[in-house]
Protein backbone atom coordinates (compact mmCIF):
# COMPACT_ATOMS: atom_id res chain seq x y z
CA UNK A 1 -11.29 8.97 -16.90
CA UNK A 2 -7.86 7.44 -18.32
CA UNK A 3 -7.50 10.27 -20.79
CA UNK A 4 -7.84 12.68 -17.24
CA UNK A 5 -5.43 10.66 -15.67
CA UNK A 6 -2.79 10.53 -18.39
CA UNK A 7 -3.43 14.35 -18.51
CA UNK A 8 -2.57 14.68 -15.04
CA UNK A 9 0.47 12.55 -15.33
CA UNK A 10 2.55 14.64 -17.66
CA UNK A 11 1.35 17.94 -16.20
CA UNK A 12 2.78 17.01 -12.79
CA UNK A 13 5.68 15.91 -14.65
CA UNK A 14 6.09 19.52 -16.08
CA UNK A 15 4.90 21.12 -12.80
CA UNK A 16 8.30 19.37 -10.64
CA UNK A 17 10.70 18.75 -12.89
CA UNK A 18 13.39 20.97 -12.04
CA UNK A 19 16.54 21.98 -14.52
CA UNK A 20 18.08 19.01 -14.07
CA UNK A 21 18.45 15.74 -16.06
CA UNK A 22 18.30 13.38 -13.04
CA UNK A 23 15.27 14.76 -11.80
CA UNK A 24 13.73 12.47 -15.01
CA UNK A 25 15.32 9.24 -13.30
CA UNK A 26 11.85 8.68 -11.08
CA UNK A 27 9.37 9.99 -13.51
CA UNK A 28 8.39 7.11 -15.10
CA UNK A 29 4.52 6.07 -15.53
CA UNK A 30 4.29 3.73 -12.69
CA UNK A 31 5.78 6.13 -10.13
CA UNK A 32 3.67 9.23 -11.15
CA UNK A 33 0.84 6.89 -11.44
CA UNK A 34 1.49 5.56 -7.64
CA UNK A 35 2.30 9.30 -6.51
CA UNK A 36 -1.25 10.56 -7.85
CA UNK A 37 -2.75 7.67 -6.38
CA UNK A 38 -2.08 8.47 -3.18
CA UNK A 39 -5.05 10.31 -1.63
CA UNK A 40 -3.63 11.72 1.70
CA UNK A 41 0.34 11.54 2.92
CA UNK A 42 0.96 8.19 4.95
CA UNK A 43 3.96 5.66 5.39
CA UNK A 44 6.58 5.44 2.67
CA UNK A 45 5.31 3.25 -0.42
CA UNK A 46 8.12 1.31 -2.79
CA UNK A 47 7.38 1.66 -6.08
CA UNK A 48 10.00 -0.17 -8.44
CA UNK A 49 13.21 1.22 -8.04
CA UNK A 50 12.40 4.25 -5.86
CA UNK A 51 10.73 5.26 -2.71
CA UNK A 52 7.49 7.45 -2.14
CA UNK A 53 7.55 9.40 0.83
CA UNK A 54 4.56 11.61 1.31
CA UNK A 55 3.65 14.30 4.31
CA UNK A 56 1.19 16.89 4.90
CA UNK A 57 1.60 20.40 2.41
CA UNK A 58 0.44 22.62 5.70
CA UNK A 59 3.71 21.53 7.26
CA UNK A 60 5.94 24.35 6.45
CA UNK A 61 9.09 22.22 5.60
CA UNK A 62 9.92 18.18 5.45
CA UNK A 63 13.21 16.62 4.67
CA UNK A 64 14.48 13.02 4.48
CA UNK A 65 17.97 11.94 5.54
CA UNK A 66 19.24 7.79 4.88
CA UNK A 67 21.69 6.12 7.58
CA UNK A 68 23.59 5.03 4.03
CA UNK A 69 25.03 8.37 3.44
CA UNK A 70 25.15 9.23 7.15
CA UNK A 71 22.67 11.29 7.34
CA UNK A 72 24.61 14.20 5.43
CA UNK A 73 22.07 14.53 2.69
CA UNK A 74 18.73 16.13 3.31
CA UNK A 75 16.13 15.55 0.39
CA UNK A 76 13.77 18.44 0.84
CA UNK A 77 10.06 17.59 0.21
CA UNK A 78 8.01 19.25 -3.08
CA UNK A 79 4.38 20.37 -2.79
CA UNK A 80 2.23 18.06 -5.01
CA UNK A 81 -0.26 20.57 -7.56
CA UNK A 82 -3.14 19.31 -9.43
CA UNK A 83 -4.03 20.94 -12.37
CA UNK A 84 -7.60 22.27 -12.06
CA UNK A 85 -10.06 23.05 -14.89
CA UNK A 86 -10.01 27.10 -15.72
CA UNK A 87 -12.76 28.95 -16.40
CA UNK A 88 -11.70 32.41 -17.68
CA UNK A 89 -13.21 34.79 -15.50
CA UNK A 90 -13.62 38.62 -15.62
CA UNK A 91 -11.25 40.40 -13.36
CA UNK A 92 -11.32 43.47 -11.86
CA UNK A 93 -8.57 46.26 -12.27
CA UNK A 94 -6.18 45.00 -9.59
CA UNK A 95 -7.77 41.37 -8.91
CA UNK A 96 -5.01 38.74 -9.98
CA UNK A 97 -5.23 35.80 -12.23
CA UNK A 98 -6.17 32.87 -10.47
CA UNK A 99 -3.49 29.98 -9.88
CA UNK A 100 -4.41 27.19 -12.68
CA UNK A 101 -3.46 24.65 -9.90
CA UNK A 102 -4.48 23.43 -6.96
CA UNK A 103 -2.65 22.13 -3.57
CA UNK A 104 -3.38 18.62 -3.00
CA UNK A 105 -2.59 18.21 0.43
CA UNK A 106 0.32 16.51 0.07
CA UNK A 107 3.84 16.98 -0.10
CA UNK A 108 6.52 14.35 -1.24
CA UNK A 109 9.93 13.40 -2.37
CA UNK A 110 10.75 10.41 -4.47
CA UNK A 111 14.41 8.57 -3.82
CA UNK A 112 15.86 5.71 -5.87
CA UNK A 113 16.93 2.68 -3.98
CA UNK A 114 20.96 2.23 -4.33
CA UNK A 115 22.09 -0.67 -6.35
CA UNK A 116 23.94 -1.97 -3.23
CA UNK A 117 20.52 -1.73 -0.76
CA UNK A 118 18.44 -4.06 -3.46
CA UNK A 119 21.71 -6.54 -2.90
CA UNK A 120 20.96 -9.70 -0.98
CA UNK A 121 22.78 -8.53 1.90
CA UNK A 122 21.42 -5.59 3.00
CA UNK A 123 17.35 -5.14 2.74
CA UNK A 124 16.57 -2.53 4.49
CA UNK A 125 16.53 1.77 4.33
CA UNK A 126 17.16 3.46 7.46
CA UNK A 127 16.18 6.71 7.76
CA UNK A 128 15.15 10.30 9.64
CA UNK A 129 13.26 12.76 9.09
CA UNK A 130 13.30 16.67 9.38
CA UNK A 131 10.34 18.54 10.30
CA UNK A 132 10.58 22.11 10.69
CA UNK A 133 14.18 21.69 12.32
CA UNK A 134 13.36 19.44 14.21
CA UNK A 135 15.15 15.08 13.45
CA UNK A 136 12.27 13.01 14.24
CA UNK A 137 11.49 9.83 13.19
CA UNK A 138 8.69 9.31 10.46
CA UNK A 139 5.43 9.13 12.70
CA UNK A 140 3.04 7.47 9.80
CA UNK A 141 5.45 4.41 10.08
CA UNK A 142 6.08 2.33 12.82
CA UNK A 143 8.90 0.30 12.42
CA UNK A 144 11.80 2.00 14.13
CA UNK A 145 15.66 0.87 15.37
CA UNK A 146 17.55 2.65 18.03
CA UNK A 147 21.41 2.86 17.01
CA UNK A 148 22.99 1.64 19.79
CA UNK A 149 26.00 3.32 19.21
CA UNK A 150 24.55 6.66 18.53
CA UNK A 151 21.13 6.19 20.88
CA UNK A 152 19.15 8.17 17.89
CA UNK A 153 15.87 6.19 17.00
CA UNK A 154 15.45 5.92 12.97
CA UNK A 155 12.72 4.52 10.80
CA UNK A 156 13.46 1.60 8.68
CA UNK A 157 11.77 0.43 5.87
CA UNK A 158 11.72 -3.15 4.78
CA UNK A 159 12.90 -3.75 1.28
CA UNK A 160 10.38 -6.60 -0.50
CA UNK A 161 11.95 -9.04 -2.70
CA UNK A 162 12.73 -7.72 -6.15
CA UNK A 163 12.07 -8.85 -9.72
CA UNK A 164 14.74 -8.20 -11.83
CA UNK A 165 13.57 -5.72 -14.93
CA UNK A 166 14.82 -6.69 -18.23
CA UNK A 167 17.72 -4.56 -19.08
CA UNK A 168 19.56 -4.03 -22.45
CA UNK A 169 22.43 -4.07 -20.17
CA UNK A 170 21.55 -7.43 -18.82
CA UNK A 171 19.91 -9.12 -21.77
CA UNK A 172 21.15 -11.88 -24.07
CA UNK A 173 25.07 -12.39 -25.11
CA UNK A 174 23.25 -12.34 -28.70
CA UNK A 175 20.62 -9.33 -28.59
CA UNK A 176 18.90 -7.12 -26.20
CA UNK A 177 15.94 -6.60 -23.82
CA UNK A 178 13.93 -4.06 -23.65
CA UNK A 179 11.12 -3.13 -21.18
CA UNK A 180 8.82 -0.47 -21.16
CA UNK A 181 6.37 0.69 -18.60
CA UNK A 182 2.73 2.52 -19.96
CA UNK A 183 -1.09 2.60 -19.51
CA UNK A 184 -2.85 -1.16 -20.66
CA UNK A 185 -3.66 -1.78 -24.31
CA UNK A 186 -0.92 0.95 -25.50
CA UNK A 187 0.96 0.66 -28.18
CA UNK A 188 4.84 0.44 -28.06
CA UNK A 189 7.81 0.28 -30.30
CA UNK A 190 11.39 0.26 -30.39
CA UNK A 191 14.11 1.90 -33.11
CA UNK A 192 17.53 2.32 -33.26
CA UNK A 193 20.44 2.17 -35.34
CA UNK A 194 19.90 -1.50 -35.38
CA UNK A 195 16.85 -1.15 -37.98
CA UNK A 196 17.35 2.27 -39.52
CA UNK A 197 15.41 4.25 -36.94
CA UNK A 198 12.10 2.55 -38.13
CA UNK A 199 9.64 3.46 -35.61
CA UNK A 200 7.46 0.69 -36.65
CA UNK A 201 9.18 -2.33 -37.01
CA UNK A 202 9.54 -3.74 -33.71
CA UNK A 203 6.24 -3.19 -31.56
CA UNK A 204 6.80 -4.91 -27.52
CA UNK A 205 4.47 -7.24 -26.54
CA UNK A 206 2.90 -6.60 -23.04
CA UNK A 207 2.30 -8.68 -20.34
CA UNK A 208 1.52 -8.10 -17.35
CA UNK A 209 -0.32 -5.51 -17.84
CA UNK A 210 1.52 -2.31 -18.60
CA UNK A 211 4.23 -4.07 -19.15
CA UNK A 212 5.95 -4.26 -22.86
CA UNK A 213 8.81 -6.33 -23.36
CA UNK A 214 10.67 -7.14 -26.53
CA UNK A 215 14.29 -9.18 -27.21
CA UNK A 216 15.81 -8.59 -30.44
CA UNK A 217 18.63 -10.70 -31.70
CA UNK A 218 21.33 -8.95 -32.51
CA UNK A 219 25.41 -9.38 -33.72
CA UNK A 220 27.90 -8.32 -30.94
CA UNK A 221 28.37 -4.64 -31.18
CA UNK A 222 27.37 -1.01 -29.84
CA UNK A 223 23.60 0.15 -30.88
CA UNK A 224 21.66 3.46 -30.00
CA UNK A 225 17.81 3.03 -29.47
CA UNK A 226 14.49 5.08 -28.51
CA UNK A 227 11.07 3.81 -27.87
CA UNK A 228 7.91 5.42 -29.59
CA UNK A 229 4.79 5.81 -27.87
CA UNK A 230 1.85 7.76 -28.69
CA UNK A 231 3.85 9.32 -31.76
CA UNK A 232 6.73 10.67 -29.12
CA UNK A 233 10.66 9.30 -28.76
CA UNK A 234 11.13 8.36 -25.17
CA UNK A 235 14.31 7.53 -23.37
CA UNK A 236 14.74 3.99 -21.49
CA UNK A 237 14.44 4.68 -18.27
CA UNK A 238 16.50 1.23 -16.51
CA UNK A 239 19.46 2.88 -18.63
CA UNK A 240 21.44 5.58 -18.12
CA UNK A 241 23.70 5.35 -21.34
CA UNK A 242 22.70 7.73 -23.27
CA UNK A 243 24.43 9.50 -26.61
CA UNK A 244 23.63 13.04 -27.62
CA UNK A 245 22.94 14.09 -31.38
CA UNK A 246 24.11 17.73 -32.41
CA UNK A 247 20.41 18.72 -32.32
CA UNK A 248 20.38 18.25 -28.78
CA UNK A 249 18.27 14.87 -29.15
CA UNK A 250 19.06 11.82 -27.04
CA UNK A 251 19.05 8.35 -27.80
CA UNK A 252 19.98 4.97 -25.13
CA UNK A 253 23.47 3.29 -25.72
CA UNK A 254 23.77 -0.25 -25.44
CA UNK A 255 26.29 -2.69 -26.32
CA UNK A 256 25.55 -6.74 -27.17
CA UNK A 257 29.28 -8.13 -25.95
């Protein structure tokens, strides 16, 4: 069952992931782990830094607008497909090839929570939503504000207190943190320029579960790093400082002040 599930994980990945490189900021384990999770669409769930909302796929078109950006934006929802198990069958001349996924009733759309909304003076995400053309608020949750300036009714979503994840950003004056998010009783590592891009030197130690942290002392100064996970580099997703190689390769940036 966990091999089907990590399966299913980087398939959906491949299925939404538009040309983009910030559609990669939400995909982490734990968020495509919550969003399969979810067994039919319901009120927004927080998941880290980012918010699930989920509808019904037979609605022809959701969006999501936020108060914080005035309600400019609309974040249009994405159809969620499950990869089913193919059985080659025998087609007839003119039959087509059947679809290799299947529609799991849901649509969603994933937003990260701005830095400033996780501050302690504002905890909350207002917010409307767009249902074929029509601004209503979200019926599946049921706390709502009218704007008394405006009169429109919006949803608002509570924000929980927050954890701070270790950041290389935010570690030690003398070395960094590093966190990284996969299934229990995986096996992690770290590399960078700071040990010769040895993939096996520094393993993270997890707890909680899923959870591998590691701090490595280090002398002030700028260092480039990847984790290594099931044999495959992958990017830190809590930072955004990233260095390109001439092969097209990426690696994190971080600098111990």
């Amino acid at each position: 069952m966990k091999t089907i599930i990590i399966i299913l994980l980087f398939t959906v990945i491949a299925l939404f992931s538009p040309v983009n490189t910030k559609a990669s900021d939400w995909e982490t384990h734990e968020v495509v782990y919550q969003l399969l999770s979810i067994q039919e669409p319901g009120k927004p769930v927080i998941q880290d830094d980012f918010i699930i909302f989920t509808a019904d796929s037979s609605i022809r078109r959701v969006g999501v607008a936020f108060a914080y950006e005035n309600f400019a934006n609309i974040y249009w929802f994405r159809r969620l497909l499950i990869p089913q198990d193919r059985i080659n069958p025998v087609l007839l001349p003119g039959e087509k090839e059947p679809s290799p996924n299947r529609d799991s009733g849901i649509q969603f759309h994933v937003q990260r929570i701005p830095n400033f909304i996780k501050d302690v003076e504002l905890r909350e995400v207002e917010y409307r939503l767009i249902v074929n053309g029509l601004w209503i608020t979200d019926p599946s949750h049921s706390q709502t504000r009218r704007d008394p300036v405006s009169g429109l009714s919006m949803s608002v979503i509570s924000m929980p207190h927050r954890s701070v994840t270790p950041n290389p950003l935010n570690g030690l004056p003398n070395g960094l943190s590093f966190t990284f998010y996969a299934p229990p009783g995986e096996t992690v590592t770290v590399a960078g320029s700071f040990n010769r891009w040895d993939p096996f030197m520094y393993e993270l130690r997890e707890g909680p579960a899923g959870v591998y942290n590691l701090t490595i002392p280090l002398p002030p100064g700028t260092y480039q790093y990847v984790f290594f996970h099931r044999g495959e580099r992958h990017l830190d997703q809590h930072n955004y400082n990233r260095a390109y190689a001439r092969d097209g390769s990426a690696a994190n940036v971080a600098v111990v002040p």
